[in-house]
Each structure stands twice: as structure tokens, then as C-alpha cells.
Protein backbone atom coordinates (compact mmCIF):
# COMPACT_ATOMS: atom_id res chain seq x y z
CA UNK A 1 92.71 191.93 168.65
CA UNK A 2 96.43 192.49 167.04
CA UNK A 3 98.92 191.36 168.15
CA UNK A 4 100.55 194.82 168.60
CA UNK A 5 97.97 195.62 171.79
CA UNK A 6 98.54 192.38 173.60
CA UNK A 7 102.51 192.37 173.92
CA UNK A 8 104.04 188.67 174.50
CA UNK A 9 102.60 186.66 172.17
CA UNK A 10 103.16 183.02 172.60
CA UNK A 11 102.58 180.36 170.26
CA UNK A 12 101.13 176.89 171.57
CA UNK A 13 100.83 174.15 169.30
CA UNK A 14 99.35 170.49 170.11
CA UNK A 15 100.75 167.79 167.62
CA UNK A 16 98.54 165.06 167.41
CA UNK A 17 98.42 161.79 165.64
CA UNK A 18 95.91 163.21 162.78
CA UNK A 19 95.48 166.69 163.49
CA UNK A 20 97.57 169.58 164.34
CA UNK A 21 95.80 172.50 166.68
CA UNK A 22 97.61 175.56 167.66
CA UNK A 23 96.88 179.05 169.53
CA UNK A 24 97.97 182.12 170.47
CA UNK A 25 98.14 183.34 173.33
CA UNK A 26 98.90 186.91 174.98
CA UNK A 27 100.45 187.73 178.27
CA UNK A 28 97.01 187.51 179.91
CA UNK A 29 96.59 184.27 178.96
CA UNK A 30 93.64 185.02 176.55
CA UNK A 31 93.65 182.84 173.01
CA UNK A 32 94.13 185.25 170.38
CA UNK A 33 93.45 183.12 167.90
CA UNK A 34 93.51 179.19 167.09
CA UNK A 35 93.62 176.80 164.04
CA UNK A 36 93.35 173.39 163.12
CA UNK A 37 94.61 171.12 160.28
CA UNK A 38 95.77 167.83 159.53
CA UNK A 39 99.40 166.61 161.32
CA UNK A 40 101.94 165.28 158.08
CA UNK A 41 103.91 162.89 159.66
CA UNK A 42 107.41 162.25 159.56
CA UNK A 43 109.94 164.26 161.18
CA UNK A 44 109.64 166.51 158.12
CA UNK A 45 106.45 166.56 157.81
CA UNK A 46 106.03 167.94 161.68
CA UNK A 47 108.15 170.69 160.79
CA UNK A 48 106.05 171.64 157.77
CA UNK A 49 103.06 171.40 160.12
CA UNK A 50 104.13 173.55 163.08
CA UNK A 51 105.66 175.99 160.45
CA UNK A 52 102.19 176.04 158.84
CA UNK A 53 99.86 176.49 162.04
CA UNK A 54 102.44 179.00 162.88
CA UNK A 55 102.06 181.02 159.87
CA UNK A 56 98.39 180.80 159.39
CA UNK A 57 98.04 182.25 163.13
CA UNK A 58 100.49 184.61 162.52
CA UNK A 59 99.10 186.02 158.98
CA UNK A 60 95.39 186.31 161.44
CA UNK A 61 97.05 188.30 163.81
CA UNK A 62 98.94 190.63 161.62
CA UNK A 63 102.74 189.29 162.25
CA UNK A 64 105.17 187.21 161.61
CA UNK A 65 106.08 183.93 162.94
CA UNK A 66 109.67 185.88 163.97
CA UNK A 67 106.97 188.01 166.04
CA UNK A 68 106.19 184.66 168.82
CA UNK A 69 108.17 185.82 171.92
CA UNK A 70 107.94 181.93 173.19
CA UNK A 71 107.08 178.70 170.86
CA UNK A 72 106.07 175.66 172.76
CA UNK A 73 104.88 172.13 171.42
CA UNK A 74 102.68 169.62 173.20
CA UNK A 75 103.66 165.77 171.06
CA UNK A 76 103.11 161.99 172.14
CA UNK A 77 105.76 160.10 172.76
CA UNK A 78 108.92 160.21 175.24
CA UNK A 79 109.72 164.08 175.55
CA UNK A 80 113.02 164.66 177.57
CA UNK A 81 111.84 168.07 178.23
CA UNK A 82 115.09 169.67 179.22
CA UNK A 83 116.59 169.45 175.75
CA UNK A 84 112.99 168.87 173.68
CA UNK A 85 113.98 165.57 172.30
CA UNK A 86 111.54 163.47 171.32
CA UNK A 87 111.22 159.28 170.94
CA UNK A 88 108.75 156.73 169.74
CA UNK A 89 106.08 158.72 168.76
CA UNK A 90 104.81 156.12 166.73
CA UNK A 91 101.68 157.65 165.04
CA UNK A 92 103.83 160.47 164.01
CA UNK A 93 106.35 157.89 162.68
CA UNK A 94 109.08 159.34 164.53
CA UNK A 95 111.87 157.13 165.98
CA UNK A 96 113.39 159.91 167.52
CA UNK A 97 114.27 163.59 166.65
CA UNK A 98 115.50 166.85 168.61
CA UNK A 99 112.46 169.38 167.96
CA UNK A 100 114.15 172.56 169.01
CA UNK A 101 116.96 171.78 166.38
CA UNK A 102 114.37 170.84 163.47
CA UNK A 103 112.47 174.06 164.09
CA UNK A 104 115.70 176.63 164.78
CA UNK A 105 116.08 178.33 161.43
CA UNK A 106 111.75 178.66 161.72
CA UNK A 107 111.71 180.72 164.71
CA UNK A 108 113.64 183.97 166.70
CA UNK A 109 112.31 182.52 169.87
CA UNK A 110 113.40 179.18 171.61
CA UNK A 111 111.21 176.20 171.08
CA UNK A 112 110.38 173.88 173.99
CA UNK A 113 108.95 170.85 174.21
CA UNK A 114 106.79 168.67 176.64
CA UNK A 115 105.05 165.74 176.57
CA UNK A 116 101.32 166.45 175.15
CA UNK A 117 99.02 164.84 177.92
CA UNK A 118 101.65 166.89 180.84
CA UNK A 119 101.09 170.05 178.53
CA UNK A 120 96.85 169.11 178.29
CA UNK A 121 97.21 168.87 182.25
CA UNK A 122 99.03 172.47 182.25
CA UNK A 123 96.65 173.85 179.74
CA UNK A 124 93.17 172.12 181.90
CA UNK A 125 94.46 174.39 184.62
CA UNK A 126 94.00 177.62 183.33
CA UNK A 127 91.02 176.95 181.15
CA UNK A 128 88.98 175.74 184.57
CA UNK A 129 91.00 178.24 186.77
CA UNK A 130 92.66 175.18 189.19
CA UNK A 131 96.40 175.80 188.38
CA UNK A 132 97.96 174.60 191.15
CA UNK A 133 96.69 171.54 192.18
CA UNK A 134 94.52 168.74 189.72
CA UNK A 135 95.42 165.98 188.02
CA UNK A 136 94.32 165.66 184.08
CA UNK A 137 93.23 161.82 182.97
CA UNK A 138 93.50 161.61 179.39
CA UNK A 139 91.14 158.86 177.82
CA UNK A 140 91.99 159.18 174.13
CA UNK A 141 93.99 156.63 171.61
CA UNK A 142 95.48 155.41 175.21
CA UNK A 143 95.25 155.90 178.55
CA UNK A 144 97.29 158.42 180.72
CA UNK A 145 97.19 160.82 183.30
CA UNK A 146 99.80 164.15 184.10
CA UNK A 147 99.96 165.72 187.81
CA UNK A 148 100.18 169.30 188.70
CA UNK A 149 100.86 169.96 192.52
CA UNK A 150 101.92 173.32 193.82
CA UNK A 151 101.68 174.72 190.62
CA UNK A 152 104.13 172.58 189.26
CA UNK A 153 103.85 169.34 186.59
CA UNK A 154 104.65 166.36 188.84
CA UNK A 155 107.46 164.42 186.33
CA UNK A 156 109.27 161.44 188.55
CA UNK A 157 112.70 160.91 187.76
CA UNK A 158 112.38 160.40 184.23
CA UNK A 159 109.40 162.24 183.43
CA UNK A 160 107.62 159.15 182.88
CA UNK A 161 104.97 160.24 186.39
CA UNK A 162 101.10 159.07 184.72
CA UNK A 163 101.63 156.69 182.40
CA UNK A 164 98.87 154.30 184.22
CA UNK A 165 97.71 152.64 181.34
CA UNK A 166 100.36 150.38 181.72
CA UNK A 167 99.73 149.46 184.75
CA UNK A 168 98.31 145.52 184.20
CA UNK A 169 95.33 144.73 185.92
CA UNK A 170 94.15 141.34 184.41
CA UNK A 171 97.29 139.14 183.97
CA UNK A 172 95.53 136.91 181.72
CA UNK A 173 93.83 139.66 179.85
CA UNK A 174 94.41 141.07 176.18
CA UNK A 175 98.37 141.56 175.03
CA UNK A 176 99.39 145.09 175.32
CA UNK A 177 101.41 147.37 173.09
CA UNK A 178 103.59 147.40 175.81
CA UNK A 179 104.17 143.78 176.51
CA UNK A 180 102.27 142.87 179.46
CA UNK A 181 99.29 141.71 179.36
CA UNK A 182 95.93 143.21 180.54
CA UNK A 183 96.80 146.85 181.45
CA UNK A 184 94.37 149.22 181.70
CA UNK A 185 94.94 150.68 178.52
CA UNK A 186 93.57 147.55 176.84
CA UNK A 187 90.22 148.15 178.30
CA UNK A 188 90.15 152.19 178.07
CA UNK A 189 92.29 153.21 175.20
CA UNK A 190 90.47 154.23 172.30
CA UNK A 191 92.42 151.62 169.93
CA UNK A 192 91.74 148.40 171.94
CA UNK A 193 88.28 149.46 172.20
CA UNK A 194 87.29 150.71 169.02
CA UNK A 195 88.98 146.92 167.51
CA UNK A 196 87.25 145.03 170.31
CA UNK A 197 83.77 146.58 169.70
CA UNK A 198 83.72 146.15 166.16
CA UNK A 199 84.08 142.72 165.78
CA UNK A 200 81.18 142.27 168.17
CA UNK A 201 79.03 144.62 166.17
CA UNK A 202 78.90 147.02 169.42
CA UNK A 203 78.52 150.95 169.26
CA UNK A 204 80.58 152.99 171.43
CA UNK A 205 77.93 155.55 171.45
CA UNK A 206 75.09 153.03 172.30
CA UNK A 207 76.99 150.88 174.76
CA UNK A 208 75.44 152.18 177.72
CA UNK A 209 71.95 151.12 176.96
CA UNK A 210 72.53 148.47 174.71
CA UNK A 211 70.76 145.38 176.49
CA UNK A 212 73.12 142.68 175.01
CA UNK A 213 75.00 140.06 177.25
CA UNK A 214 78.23 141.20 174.72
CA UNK A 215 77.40 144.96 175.36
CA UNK A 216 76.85 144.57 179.14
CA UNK A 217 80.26 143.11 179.66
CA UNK A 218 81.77 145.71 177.74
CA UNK A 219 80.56 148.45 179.35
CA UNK A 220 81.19 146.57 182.90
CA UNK A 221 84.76 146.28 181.72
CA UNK A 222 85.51 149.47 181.04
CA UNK A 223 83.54 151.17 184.00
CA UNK A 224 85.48 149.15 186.09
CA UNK A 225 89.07 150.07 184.42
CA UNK A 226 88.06 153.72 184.83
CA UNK A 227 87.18 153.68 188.79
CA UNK A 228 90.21 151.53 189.05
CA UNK A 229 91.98 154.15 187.56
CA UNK A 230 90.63 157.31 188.63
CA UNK A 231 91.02 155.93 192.39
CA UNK A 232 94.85 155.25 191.53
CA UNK A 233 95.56 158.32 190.73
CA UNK A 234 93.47 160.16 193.83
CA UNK A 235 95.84 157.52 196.03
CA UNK A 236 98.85 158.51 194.23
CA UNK A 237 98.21 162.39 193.76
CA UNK A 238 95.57 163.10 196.23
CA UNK A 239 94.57 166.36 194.20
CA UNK A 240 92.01 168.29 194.83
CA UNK A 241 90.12 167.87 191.33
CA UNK A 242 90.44 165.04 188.84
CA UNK A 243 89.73 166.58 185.02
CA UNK A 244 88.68 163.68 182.58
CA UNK A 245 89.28 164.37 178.86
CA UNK A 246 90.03 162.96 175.90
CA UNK A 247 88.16 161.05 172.45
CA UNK A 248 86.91 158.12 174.43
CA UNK A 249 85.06 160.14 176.76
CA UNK A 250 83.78 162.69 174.60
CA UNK A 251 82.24 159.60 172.84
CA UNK A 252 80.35 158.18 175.53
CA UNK A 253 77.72 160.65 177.32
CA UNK A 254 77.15 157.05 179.57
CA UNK A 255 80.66 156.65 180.60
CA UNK A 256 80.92 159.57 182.89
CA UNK A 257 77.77 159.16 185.40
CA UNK A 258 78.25 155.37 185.33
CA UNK A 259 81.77 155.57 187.22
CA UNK A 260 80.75 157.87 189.30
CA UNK A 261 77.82 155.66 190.54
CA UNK A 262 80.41 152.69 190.61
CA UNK A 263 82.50 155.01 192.70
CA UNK A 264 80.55 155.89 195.31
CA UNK A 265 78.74 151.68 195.29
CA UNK A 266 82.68 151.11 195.85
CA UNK A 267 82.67 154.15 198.56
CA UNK A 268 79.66 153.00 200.18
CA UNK A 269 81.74 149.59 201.04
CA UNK A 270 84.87 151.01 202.16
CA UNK A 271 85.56 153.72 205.13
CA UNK A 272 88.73 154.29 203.28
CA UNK A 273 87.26 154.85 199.76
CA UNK A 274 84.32 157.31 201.39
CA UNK A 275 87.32 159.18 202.89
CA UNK A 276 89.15 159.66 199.11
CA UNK A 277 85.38 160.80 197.80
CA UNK A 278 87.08 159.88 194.08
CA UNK A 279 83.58 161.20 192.35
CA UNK A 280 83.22 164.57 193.85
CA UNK A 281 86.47 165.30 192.68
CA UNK A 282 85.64 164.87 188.80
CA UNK A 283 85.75 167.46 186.16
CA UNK A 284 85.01 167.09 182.86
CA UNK A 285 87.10 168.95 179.97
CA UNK A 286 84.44 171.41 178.34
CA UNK A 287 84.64 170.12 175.04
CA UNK A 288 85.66 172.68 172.57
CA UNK A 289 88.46 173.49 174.93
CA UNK A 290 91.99 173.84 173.05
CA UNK A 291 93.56 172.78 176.12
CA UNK A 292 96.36 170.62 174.91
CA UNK A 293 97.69 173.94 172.72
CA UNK A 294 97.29 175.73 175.64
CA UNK A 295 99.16 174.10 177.74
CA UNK A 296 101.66 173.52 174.80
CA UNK A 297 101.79 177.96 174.68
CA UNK A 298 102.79 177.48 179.00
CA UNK A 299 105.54 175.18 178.12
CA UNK A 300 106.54 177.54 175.59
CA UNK A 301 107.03 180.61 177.93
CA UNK A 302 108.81 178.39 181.06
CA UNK A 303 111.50 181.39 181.79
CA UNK A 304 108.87 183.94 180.94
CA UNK A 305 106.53 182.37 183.72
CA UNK A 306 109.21 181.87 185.95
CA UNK A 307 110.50 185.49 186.30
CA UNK A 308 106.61 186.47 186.92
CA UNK A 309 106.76 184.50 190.30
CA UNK A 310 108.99 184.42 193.45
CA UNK A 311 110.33 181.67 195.19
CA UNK A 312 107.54 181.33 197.59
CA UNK A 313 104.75 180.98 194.72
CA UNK A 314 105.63 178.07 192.44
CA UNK A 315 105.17 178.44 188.53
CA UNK A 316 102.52 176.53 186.39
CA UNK A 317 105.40 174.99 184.98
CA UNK A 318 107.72 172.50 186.74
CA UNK A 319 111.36 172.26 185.82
């Protein structure tokens, strides 16, 4: 399809740690096209990225980059997503840097920014058709989860709503990046566990059925973390369906069906956890899905969305 038939064509692109993915989207939502390649870090190197996905979508669909009617980006890190300035995105080696600004003289169209597991969240909702209401648990290099209620991406006051992997669980447990110790990002996130698995000769893959007394308490500690976690965020969100993505979990076919079954042993104990009935409200991310640059493409076209909807019928995006 060219671009020419679709009208509004909005570019999404998901900046990751080691890989860049971005799509195109038209005013139907549909991905017109999509492309991967390896994230330069730096805050030059980000530009030369996003200017690259952007032209290599652009030369597939017969434009130019000047021909995006919205640019959004979805990036780790603090994202004030008012002005798109971004901080401590450490795996991109970024301190902190103002992404519209870098990426002005690259684009006719206004580039906005949002915080990549919020934009995932955004982007989960459309692929599975649950836009209004679901909250998106992101097991990947760390552990985080992004709200969307009434259509709208839950923030708090300084758009800091989901970061639950620092909430510390075992206060003797393992030091965390963040300073406490024993959060629940040191027995989910994809760093602590890949470390803590190799030096006891353990397989990600394998843990599930691997009979060791090592193995066993692995895989007890991180079932655990994960019902702990998903029922936090049914208490704190109470949506209607829980989507579980990210590295981690695409890594470990056992990891799923083993928290459920934990959840509903926990249920079976507990009037109050039957009532939440955490399991039947999990989704899995089909993998394959280019969610994250989806979601990235909604942030992009904010206004756009906005002036779609009336009052009465909140926007995919919040404000």
C-alpha cells in the first residue's frame, strides 16, 4: 500500500537498548510497514537512528520522511512527556537530552515523546483490541508495568505510575540498581537474572523442569515475584485484563502457566484473592507484535487522536 491511499501517515519508533524498531502507521491504524536495526547510542547516535528507521520506512512507502503527519518515540528512561525530555537512559548512554529539539531540523511534523513501557501499554491496546482499560507488565531488562483506564495512560503526578520493580520485597535480599535492597526487579529483571543464573550453571529456558535444589529455588523465586506482582498491580489498577510481555517471558514457555497455578493455590486460600481472579485476567503479548512502535506512532498523533473524540469518550492517549 502507498502511502498516497492511506492519508495520515504516522511514524512510531521504539528505541531500545540494542535495537531500534519502527512502523508506520495509517489513519486506520493498520502498520504500513516496519523495520528493525541496531540502536547507536549516544544522544547522537539516537538521532542517526530514528533518522535512519525513518528513512528506510519512508523510501518503502514511496515518501519522504517530511511526508510523516505525526512522529512519536517510545525510549527508557525518565520521559517528561509534556516537553519530550528525556533522563538517565542509561543503556542509551544518555544523561539527559530534549528529543523534540535533537530531531527538529529531521522532521515537518512535531516529535513527541513518552516513556517506552507507557507507549508498549498504548500500543498492547490496539493490537489485542482492549484500548480502554488493561494494564501492560513489561518483564524485559527490568521490571515495570504502564496503566491505561478510560482510554487514557494512568501517569501519577510525575509520570512515574508502574515502576513496581522497585518496590522491595526482601529487605535482606540482593542490592538493587536503585539502592534498596531486594525489589522485585532483582528477582524478575532480565539483568539480575541472566547474572544470577549463570554463575549457577542454570538455563533460563530449562529452569522449569530442571530437577536441581539450585534450579528449584530459582524458579520458586521468581514465580513468586511475578504473582506478587501481577496481584499489585490488579489491587492498584483493578483492570479488566493484565497483558504480560517482554524478553524474560518470551524466554520461558514455564513461566507463564506456573503463576497462574500459584495464583489461583494463593486464590484458593484467600476470599479476597478469589474475588481479584488475578489469572483469568492474563494476556500474553503475541510475540511478533511491534507493540512498543505502535504505541510509540499513538503518542506521536496525541492532538490528531484528540480532535477524533469528544469530551464524553476519552482518547487512547492521556495528557
Amino acid at each position: 500500500m502507498r502511502a498516497g491511499e492511506s492519508g495520515a501517515l504516522s511514524l512510531g519508533v521504539d528505541i531500545g537498548g540494542t535495537k531500534a524498531h519502527g512502523v508506520a502507521l495509517d489513519a486506520a491504524d493498520r502498520v504500513l510497514a516496519e523495520v528493525a536495526m541496531p540502536t547507536q547510542p549516544t544522544e547522537a547516535g539516537i538521532r542517526r537512528t530514528v533518522v535512519a528507521v525513518a528513512g528506510t520506512l519512508a523510501t518503502e512507502l514511496g515518501v519522504g520522511p517530511s511526508d510523516f503527519t505525526t512522529v512519536g518515540l517510545g525510549i527508557p528512561g525518565f520521559v517528561d512527556h509534556t516537553s519530550g525530555v528525556v533522563e538517565t537512559a542509561v543503556n542509551l548512554q544518555i544523561a539527559r537530552t530534549d528529543l523534540p529539539l535533537l530531531l527538529a531540523d529531521d522532521f515537518a511534523a512535531k516529535v513527541r515523546v513518552e516513556n517506552d513501557v507507557k507507549a508498549t501499554a498504548l500500543g498492547a491496546g490496539l493490537a489485542l483490541g482492549t484500548t480502554r482499560d488493561l494494564t501492560y507488565v513489561n518483564l524485559g531488562t527490568g521490571l515495570a508495568a504502564a496503566a491505561v483506564s478510560r482510554g487514557r495512560l494512568v501517569r501519577g503526578a510525575r509520570n512515574g505510575a508502574g515502576e513496581i520493580g522497585h518496590l522491595a520485597v526482601e529487605p535482606a535480599g540482593e542490592l538493587c540498581s536503585c539502592g534498596q535492597r531486594g525489589c522485585l526487579e532483582t528477582a524478575l529483571g532480565g539483568g539480575y537474572v541472566s547474572r544470577r543464573l549463570a554463575a549457577l550453571g542454570l538455563d533460563l529456558a530449562e529452569l522449569g523442569t530442571d530437577p536441581r535444589p539450585e534450579a528449584v529455588v530459582e524458579k520458586g523465586r521468581m514465580v513468586a515475584a511475578l504473582a506478587t506482582a501481577l496481584t499489585l498491580v490488579v489491587i492498584a489498577y483493578d483492570s479488566a485484563v493484565v497483558v504480560l510481555g517482554g524478553g524474560v517471558l518470551r524466554g520461558t514457555g514455564w513461566l507463564r502457566p506456573t503463576v497462574e497455578a500459584d495464583l489461583r493455590r494463593r486464590a484458593a486460600d484467600s476470599p479476597f484473592l478469589a474475588g481479584l481472579a488475578v489469572a483469568d485476567r492474563l494476556v500474553e503479548l503475541p510475540a511478533g507484535t511491534p507493540a512498543a512502535a505502535i504505541g510509540a506512532a499513538v503518542v506521536g498523533r496525541k492532538k490528531e487522536l484528540r480532535a477524533r473524540h469528544t469530551a464524553s469518550e476519552p482518547t487512547v492517549v492521556g495528557g
